[in-house]
Protein backbone atom coordinates (compact mmCIF):
# COMPACT_ATOMS: atom_id res chain seq x y z
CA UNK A 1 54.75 -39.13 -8.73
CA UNK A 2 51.54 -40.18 -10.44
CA UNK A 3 48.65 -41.67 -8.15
CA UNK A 4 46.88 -44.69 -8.72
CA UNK A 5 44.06 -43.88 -11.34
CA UNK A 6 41.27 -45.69 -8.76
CA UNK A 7 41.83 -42.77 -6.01
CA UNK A 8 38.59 -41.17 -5.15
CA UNK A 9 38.75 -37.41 -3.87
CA UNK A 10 36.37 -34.60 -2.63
CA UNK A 11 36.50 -31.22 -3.68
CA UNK A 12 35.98 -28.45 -1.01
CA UNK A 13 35.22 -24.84 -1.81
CA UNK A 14 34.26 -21.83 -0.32
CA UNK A 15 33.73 -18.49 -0.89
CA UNK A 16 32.60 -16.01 1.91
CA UNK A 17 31.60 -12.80 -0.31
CA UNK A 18 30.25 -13.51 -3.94
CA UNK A 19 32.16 -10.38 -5.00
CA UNK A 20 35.95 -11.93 -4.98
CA UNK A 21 36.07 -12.75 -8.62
CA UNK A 22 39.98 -13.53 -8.71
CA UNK A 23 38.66 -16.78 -5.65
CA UNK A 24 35.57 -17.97 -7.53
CA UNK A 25 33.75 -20.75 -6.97
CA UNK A 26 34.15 -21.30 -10.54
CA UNK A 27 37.65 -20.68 -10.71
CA UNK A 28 38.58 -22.92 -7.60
CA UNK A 29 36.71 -25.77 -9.14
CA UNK A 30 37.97 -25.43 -12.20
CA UNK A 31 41.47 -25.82 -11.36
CA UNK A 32 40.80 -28.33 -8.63
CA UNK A 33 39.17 -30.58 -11.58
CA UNK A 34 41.86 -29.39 -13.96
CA UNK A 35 44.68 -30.52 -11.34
CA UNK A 36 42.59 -33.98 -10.50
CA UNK A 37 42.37 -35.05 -13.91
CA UNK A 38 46.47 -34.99 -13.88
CA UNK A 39 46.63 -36.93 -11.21
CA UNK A 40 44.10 -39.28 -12.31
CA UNK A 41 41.45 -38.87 -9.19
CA UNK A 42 38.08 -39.62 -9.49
CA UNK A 43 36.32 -36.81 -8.48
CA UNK A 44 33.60 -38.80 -5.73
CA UNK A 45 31.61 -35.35 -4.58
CA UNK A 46 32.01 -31.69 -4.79
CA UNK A 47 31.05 -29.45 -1.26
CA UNK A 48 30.54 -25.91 -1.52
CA UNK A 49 30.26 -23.11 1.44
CA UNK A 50 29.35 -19.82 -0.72
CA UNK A 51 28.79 -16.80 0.80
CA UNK A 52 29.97 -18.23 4.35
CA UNK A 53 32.65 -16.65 6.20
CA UNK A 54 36.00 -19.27 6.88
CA UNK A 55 35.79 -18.44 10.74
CA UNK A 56 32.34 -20.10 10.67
CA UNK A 57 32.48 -22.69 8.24
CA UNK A 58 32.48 -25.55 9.16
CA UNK A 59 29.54 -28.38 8.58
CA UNK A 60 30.89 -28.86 4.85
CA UNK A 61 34.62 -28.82 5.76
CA UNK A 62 33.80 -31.19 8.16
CA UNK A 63 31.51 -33.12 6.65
CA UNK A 64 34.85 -33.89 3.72
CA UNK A 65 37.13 -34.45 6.90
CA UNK A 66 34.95 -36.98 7.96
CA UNK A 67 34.62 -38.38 4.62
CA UNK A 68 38.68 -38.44 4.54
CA UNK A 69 38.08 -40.48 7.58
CA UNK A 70 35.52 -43.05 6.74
CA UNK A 71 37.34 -44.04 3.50
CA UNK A 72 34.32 -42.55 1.04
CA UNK A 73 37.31 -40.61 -0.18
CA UNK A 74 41.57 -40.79 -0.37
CA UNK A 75 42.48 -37.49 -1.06
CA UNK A 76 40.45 -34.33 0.29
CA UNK A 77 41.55 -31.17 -2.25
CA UNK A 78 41.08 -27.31 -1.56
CA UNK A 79 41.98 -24.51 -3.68
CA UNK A 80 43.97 -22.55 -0.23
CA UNK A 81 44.53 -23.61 2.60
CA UNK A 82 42.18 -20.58 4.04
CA UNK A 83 39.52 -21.61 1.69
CA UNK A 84 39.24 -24.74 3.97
CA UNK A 85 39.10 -22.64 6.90
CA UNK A 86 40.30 -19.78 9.14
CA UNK A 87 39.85 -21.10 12.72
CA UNK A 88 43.49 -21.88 13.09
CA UNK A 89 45.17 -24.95 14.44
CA UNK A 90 41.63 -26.24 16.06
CA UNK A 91 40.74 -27.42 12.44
CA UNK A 92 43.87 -28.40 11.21
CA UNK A 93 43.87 -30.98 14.15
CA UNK A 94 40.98 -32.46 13.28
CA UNK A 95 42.50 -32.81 9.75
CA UNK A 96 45.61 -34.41 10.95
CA UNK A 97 43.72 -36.98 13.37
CA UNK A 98 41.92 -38.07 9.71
CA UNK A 99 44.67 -38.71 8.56
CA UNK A 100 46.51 -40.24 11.25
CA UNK A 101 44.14 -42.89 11.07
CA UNK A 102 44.00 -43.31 7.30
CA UNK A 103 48.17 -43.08 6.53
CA UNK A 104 47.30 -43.77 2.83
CA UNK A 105 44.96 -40.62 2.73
CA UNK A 106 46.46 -37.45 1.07
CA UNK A 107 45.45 -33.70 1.30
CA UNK A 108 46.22 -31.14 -1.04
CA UNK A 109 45.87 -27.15 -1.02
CA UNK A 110 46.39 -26.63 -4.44
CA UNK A 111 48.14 -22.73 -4.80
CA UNK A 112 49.46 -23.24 -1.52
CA UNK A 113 51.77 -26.04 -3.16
CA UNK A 114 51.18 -27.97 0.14
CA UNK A 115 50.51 -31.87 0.18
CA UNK A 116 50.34 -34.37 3.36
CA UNK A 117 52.90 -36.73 1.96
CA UNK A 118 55.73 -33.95 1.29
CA UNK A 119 58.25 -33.89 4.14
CA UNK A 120 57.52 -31.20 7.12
CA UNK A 121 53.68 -30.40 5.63
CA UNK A 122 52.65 -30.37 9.37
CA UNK A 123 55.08 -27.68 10.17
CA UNK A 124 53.89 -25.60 6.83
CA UNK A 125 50.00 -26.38 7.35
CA UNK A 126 50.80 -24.84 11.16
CA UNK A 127 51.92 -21.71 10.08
CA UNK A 128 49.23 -21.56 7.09
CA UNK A 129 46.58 -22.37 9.54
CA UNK A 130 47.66 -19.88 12.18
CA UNK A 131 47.98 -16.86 9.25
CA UNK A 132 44.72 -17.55 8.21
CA UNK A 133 43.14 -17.22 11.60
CA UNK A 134 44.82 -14.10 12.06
CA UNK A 135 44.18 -12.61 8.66
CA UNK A 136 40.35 -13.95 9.30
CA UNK A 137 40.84 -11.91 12.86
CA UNK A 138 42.26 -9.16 11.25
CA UNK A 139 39.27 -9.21 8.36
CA UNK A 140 36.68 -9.25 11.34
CA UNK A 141 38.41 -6.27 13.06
CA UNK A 142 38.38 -3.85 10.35
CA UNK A 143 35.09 -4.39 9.59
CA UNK A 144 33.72 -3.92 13.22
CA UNK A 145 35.62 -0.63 12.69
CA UNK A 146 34.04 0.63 9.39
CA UNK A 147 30.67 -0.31 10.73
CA UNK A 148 31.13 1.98 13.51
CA UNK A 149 33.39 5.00 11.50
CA UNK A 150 29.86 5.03 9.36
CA UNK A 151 27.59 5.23 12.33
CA UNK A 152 29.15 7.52 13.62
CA UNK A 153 29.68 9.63 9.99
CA UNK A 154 25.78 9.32 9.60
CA UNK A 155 25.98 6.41 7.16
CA UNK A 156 23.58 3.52 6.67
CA UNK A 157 26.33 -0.06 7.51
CA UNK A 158 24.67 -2.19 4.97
CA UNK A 159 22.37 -4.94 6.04
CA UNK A 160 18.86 -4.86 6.47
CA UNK A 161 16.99 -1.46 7.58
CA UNK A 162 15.59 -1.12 10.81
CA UNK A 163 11.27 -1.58 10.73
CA UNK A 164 10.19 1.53 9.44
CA UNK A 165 12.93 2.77 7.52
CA UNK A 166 14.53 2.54 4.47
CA UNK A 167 17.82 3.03 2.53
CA UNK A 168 18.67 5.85 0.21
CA UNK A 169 22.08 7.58 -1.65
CA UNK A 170 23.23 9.62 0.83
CA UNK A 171 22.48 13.44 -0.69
CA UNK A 172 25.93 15.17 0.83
CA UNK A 173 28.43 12.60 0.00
CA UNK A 174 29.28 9.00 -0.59
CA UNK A 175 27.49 6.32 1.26
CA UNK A 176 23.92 5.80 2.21
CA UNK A 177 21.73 7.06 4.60
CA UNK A 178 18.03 5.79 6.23
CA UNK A 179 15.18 7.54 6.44
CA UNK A 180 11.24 6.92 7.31
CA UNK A 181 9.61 4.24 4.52
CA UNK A 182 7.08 6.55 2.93
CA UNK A 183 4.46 3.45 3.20
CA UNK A 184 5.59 1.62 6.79
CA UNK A 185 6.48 4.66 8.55
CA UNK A 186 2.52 6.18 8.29
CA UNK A 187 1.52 3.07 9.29
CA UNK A 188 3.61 2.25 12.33
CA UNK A 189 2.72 6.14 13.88
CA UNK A 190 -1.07 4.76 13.33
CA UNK A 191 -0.48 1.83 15.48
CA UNK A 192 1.48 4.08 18.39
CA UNK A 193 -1.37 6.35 18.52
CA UNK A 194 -4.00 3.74 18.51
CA UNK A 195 -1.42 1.84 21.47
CA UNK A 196 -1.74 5.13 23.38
CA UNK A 197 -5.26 5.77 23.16
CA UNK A 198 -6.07 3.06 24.91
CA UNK A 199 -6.44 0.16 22.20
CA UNK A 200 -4.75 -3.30 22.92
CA UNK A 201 -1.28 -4.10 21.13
CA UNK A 202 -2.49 -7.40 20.45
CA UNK A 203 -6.00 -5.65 18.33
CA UNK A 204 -3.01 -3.48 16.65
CA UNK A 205 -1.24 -6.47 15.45
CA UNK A 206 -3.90 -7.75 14.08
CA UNK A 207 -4.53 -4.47 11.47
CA UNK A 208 -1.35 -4.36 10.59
CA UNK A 209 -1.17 -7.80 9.23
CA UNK A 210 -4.28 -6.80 7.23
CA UNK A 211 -2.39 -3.50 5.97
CA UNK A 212 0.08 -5.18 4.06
CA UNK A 213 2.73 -3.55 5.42
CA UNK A 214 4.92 -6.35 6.84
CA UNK A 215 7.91 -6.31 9.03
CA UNK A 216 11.61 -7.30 7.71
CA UNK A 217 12.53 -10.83 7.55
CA UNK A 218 9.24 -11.86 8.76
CA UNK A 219 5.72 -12.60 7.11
CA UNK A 220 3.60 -11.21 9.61
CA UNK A 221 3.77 -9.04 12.58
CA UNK A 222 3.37 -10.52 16.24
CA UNK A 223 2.39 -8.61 19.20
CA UNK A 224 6.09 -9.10 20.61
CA UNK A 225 7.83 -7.83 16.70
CA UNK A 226 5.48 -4.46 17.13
CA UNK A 227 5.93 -3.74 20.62
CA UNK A 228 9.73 -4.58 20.52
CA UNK A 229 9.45 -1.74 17.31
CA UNK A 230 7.35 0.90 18.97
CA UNK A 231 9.72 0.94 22.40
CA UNK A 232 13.11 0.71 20.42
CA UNK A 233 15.54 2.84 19.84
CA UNK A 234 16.23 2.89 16.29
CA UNK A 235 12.41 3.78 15.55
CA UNK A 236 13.75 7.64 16.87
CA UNK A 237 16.38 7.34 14.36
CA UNK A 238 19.01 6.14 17.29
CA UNK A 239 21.97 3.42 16.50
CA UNK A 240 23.60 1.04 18.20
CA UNK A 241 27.48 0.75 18.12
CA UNK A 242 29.59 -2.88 19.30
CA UNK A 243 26.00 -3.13 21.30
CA UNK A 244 25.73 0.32 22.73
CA UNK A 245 23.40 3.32 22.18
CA UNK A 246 25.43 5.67 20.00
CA UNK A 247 25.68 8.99 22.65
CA UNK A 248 27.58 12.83 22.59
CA UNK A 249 30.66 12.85 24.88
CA UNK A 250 28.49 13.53 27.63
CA UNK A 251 26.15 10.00 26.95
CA UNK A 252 22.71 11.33 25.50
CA UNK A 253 21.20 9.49 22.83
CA UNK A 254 22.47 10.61 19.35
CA UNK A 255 19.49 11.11 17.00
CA UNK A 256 21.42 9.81 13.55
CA UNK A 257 18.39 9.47 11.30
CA UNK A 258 14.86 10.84 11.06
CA UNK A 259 12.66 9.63 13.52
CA UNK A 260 9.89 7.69 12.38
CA UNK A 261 7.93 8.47 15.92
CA UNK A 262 8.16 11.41 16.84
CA UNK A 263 9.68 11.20 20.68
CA UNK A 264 7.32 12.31 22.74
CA UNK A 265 4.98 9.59 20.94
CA UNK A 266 8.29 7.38 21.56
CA UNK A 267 7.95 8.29 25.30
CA UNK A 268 4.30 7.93 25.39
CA UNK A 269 3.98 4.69 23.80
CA UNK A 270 7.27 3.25 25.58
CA UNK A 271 5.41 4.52 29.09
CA UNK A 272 2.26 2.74 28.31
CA UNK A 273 3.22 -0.79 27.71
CA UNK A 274 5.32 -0.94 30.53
CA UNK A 275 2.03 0.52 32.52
CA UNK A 276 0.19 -2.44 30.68
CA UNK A 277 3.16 -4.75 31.43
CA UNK A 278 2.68 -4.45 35.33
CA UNK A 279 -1.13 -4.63 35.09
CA UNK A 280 -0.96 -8.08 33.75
CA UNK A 281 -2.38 -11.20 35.74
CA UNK A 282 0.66 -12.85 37.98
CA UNK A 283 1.89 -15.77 36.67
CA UNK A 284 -0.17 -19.29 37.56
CA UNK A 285 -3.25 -17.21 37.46
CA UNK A 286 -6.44 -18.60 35.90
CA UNK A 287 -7.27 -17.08 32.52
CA UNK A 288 -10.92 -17.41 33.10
CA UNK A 289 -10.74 -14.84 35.65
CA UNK A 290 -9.11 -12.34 32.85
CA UNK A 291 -11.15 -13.68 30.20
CA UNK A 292 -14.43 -11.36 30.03
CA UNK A 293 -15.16 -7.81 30.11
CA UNK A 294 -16.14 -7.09 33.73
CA UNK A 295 -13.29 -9.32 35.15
CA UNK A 296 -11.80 -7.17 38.35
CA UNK A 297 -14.18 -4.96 38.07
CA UNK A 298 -18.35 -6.39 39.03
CA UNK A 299 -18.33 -7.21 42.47
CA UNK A 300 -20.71 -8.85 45.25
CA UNK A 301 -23.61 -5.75 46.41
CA UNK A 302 -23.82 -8.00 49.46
CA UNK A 303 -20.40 -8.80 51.19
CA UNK A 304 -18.25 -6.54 48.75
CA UNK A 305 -16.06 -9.56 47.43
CA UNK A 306 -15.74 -10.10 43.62
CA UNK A 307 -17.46 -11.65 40.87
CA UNK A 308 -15.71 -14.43 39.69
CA UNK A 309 -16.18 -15.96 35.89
CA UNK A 310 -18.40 -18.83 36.59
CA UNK A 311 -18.18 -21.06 32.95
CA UNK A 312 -21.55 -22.22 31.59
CA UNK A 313 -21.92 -25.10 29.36
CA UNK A 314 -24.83 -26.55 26.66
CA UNK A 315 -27.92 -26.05 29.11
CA UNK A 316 -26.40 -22.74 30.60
CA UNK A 317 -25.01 -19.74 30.38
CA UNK A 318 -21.60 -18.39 31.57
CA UNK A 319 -22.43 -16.28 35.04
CA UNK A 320 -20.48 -14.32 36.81
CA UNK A 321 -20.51 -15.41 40.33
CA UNK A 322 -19.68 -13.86 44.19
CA UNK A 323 -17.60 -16.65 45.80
CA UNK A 324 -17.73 -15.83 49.35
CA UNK A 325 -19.67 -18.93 50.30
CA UNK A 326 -17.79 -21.38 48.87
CA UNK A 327 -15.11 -19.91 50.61
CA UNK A 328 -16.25 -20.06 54.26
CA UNK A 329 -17.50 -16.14 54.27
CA UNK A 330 -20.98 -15.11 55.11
CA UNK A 331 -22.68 -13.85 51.95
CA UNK A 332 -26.13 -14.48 50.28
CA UNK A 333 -24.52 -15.17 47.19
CA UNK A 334 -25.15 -13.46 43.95
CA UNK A 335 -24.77 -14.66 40.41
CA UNK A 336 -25.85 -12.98 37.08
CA UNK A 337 -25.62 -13.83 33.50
CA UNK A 338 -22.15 -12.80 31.96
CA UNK A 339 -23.61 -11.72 28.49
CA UNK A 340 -26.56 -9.14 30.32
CA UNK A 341 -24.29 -7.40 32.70
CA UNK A 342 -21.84 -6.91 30.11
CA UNK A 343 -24.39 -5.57 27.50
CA UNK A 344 -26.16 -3.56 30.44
CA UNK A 345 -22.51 -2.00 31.25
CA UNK A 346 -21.46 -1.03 28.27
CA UNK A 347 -24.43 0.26 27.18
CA UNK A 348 -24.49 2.66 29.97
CA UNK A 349 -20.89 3.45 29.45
CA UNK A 350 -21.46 4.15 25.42
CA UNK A 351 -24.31 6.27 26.18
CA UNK A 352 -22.66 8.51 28.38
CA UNK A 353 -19.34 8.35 26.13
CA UNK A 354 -19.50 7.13 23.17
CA UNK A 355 -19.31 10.71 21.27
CA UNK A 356 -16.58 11.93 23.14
CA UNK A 357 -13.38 12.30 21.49
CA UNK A 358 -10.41 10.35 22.40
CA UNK A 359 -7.12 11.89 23.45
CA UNK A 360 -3.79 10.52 23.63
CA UNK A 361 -0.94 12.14 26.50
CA UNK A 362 1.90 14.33 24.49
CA UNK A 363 4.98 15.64 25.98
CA UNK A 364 5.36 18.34 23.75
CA UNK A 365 7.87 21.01 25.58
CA UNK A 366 11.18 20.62 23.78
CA UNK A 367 12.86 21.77 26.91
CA UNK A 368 10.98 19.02 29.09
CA UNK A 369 11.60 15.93 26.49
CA UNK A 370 15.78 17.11 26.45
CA UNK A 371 15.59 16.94 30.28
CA UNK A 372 14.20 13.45 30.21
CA UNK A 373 16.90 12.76 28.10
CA UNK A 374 19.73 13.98 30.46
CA UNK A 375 18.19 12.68 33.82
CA UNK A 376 18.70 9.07 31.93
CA UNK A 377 21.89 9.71 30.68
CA UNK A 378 22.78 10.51 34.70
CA UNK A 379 21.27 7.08 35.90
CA UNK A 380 23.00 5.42 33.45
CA UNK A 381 26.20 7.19 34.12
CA UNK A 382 25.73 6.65 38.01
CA UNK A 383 25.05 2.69 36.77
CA UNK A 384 28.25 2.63 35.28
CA UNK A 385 30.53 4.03 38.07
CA UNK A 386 28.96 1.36 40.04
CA UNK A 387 31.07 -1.64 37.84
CA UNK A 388 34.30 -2.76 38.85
CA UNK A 389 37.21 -1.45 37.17
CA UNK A 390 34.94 1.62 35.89
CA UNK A 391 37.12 4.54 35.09
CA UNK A 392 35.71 6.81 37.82
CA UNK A 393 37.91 9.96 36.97
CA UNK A 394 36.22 9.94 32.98
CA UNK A 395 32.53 9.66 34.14
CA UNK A 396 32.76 12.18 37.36
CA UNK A 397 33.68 14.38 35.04
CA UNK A 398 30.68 13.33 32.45
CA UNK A 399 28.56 13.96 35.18
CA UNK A 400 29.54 17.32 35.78
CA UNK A 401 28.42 17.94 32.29
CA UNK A 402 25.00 16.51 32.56
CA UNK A 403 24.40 18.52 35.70
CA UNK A 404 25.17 21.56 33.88
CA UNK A 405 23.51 21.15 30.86
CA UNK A 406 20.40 19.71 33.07
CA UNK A 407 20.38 23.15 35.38
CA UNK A 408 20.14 24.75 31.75
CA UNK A 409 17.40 22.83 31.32
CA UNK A 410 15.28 23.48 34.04
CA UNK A 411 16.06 27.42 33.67
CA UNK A 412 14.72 27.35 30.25
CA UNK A 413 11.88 25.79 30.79
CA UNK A 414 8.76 28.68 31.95
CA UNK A 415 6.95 25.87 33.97
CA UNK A 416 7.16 22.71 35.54
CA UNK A 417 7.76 19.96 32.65
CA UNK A 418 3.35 19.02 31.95
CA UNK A 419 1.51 16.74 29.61
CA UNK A 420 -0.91 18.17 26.89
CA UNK A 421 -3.80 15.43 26.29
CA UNK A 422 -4.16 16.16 22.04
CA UNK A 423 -7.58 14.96 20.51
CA UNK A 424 -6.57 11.63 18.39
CA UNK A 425 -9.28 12.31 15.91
CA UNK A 426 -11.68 9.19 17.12
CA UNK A 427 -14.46 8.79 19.11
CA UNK A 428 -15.01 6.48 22.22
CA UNK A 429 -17.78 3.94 20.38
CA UNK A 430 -15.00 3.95 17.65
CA UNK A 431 -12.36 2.98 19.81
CA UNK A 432 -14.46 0.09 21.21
CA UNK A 433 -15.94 -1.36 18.11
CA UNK A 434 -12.95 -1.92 16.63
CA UNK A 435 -11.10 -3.21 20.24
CA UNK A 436 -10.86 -6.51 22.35
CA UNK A 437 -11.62 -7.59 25.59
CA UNK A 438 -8.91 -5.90 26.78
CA UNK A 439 -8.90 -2.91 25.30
CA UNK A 440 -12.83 -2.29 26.48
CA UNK A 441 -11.48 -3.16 29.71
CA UNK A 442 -9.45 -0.49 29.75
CA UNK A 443 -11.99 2.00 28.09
CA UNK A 444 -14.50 0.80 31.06
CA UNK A 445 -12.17 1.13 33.73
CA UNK A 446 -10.97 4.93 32.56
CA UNK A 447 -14.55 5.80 33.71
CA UNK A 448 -16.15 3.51 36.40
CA UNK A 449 -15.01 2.53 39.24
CA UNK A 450 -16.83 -0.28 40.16
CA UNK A 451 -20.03 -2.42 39.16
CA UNK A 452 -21.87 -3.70 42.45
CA UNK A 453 -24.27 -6.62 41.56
CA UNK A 454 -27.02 -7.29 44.04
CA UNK A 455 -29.10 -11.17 44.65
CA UNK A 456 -31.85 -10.83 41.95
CA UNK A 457 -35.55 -12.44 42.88
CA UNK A 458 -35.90 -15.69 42.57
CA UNK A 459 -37.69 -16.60 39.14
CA UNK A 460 -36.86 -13.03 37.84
CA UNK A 461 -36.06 -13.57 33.91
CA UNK A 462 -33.57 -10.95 32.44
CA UNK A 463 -31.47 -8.58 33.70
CA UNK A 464 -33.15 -5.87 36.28
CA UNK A 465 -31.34 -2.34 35.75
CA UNK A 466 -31.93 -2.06 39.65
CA UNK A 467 -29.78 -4.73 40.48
CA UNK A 468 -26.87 -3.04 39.21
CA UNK A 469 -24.98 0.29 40.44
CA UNK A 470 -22.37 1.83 38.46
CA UNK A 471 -19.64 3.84 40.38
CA UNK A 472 -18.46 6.75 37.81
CA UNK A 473 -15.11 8.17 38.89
CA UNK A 474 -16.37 11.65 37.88
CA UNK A 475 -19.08 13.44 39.96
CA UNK A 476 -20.17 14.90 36.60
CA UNK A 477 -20.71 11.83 35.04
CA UNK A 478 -23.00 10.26 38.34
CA UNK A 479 -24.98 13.31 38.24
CA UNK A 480 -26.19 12.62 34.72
CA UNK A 481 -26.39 9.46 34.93
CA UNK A 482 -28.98 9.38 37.93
């Protein structure tokens, strides 16, 4: 039977990988239009998911169901009944509630010959519905599994390389492999080095965004993209399977591709943001009293307390201040002007400093960096026999292992496990021209261990050197300095 020449109909099509040339959206159109034109439909709108997977489809498909509903359309045509979708009977309800409440509404999947107002189509659409979930199940399945097999066989998955790395033919087979970007890889040891040697992550950020060299899927770097880099795991050419650290049978880290760091730099750099991490200010805490160099570290000559940032404003400077008095304690009270004691302090620290080389901490013992490596694989292992319903029997036994290949370990190593300090290739005034606050800070605090400010004379103008003693934490250092 013919229908009525005035019926309006949407087309829905979808295609989840642009490669299936036999489902195109071209092709499915085409004979959607073709089959339209024979019935004499109007064709009202055209939706199209391309390159979208049928188990997550659904704003489009939707969007024609509800279409169906309203009355904007009559019929609602597909090519197959999985090109609609593959999420089982959950969307084929919502199709038959449409048309439920629109009994003169029709829908049509084309090739699977299957039409709402032939006898039984709810009992055919069911089992349609319910084969394309599991086919979409099936799909999902096998490709979880060839993403692991080619982990696991050394080969790149597809998608988009981790920062610092980049895909090539693999050279002993089929399949590709990763290895360090010749340009990002340079640049990202740079900023690990710089990390380590005392220079903020936030200063770091900032370079590389004037580099050039940007991350993937981003325009810029953030303090949280490079740091997140640095510490990861795939940066020592490590890879994650169903969410897991790839490991050997007895759970150390696999290393599948080159590193870009090399992993006692990994180490180094992991072990110094986390130090940074747990310096921080608590939470709630004022930034003033973080904001300048000598924050935590000038205190009161007088009663001991510390200086506190004291904000100036048009008629006067920014001091920093003891507040003993205001709270109750028996002090004096001593102020000084934030911009002098700074310039005072770090002039003193550059000219005892400033030419001395910087060096970073290396692990560089082979035997000591493996050990590390097994003494986590046994906390995580001990971790995991603490879950319920662990398989006990499997990871005794894996511990067993480690403990053996650990006492190996610790026999081949000709000294306890130590950590060389290698000369970065930069001086100290190099390091703090180019840092911030909180770098400097850290620079400053390597060195001294406090900055005592005593009550200057009343009408004094600048800063008098007198006023200020500098505690060096080296007895070397006080000696030439007085």
């Amino acid at each position: 039977m013919t229908t009525a020449p005035h019926r309006r109909a949407a087309l829905y099509l979808r295609l989840s990988e642009k490669s299936e040339e036999s489902t195109s959206i071209d092709r499915q159109e085409a004979d959607l239009r073709h089959h339209a034109e024979r019935e004499g439909w109007e064709i009202a709108e055209v939706l199209v998911d391309e390159g979208i997977s049928g188990r997550r489809s659904r704003e489009r498909a939707d969007r024609a169901v509800a279409m169906l509903r309203s009355g904007e359309v009559d019929v609602l045509a597909v090519w197959k009944f999985d090109r609609f979708s593959r999420q089982g009977l959950g969307a084929l309800g919502r199709l038959i509630e449409a048309l439920d409440e629109r009994p003169a509404a029709r829908f049509v999947a084309l090739k699977d010959g299957l039409s709402s107002d032939a006898p039984a189509w709810r009992i055919v659409a069911s089992v349609l519905a319910e084969v394309a979930r599991m086919e979409a199940e099936n799909t999902s399945t096998r490709v979880s599994s060839s993403v692991a097999a080619l982990r696991r066989a050394g080969r790149f998955a597809g998608g988009t390389p981790p920062i610092g790395y980049t895909s090539t033919p693999a050279p002993d087979g089929p399949g590709r492999v990763l290895v360090p970007d010749p340009v990002a890889a340079p640049v990202l040891r740079e900023a690990a080095e710089r990390i380590v040697a005392g220079e903020s992550a936030y200063s770091v950020t900032q370079s590389l965004n004037a580099s050039g060299v940007r991350p993937p899927r981003a325009k810029s770097w953030s303090v949280q993209a490079l740091t997140q880099a640095l510490a990861g795991h795939a940066i020592v050419g490590r890879v994650k399977v169903k969410g897991e650290i790839l490991t050997d049978a007895d759970g150390v880290p696999l290393q599948v591709w080159e590193p870009v760091l090399p992993l006692d730099v990994w180490r180094t750099v992991g072990a110094t943001l986390r130090a940074r991490k747990a310096k921080r200010a608590p939470v709630g805490q004022r930034a003033s009293s973080r904001s300048r160099l000598l924050s935590g570290v000038a205190s009161c000559a007088a009663c001991g307390g510390p200086l506190y940032v004291r904000p100036g404003g048009e008629a006067r400077a920014t001091v920093y201040a003891c507040g003993a008095r205001s709270n109750g304690r028996p002090c004096p009270g001593t102020a000084v002007t934030a911009e002098r004691l700074e310039e005072h302090v770090a002039s003193a620290f550059l000219g005892l400093f400033g030419s001395w080389a910087v060096t970073a901490p290396r692990e560089v013992e082979a035997p000591t960096l493996a050990l590390a490596e097994v003494e986590e694989a046994i906390a995580a292992t001990t971790d995991a026999m603490r879950v319920r319903g662990a398989d006990r029997a499997v990871l005794l036994a894996r511990l067993d292992a480690l403990d053996a290949r650990r006492e190996v370990l610790v026999a081949s190593a000709a000294r306890p496990a130590e950590v060389e300090y290698v000369d970065t290739g930069e001086t100290m005034r190099e390091v703090w021209d180019r840092g911030d606050t909180l770098a400097r800070r850290d620079l400053l605090t390597s060195a001294i261990e406090y900055v005592a400010v005593s009550k200057g004379k009343r009408g004094a103008h600048g800063l008098d050197p007198a006023r200020v003693e500098i505690g060096w934490r080296f007895d070397e250092v006080a000696a030439e300095a007085a």
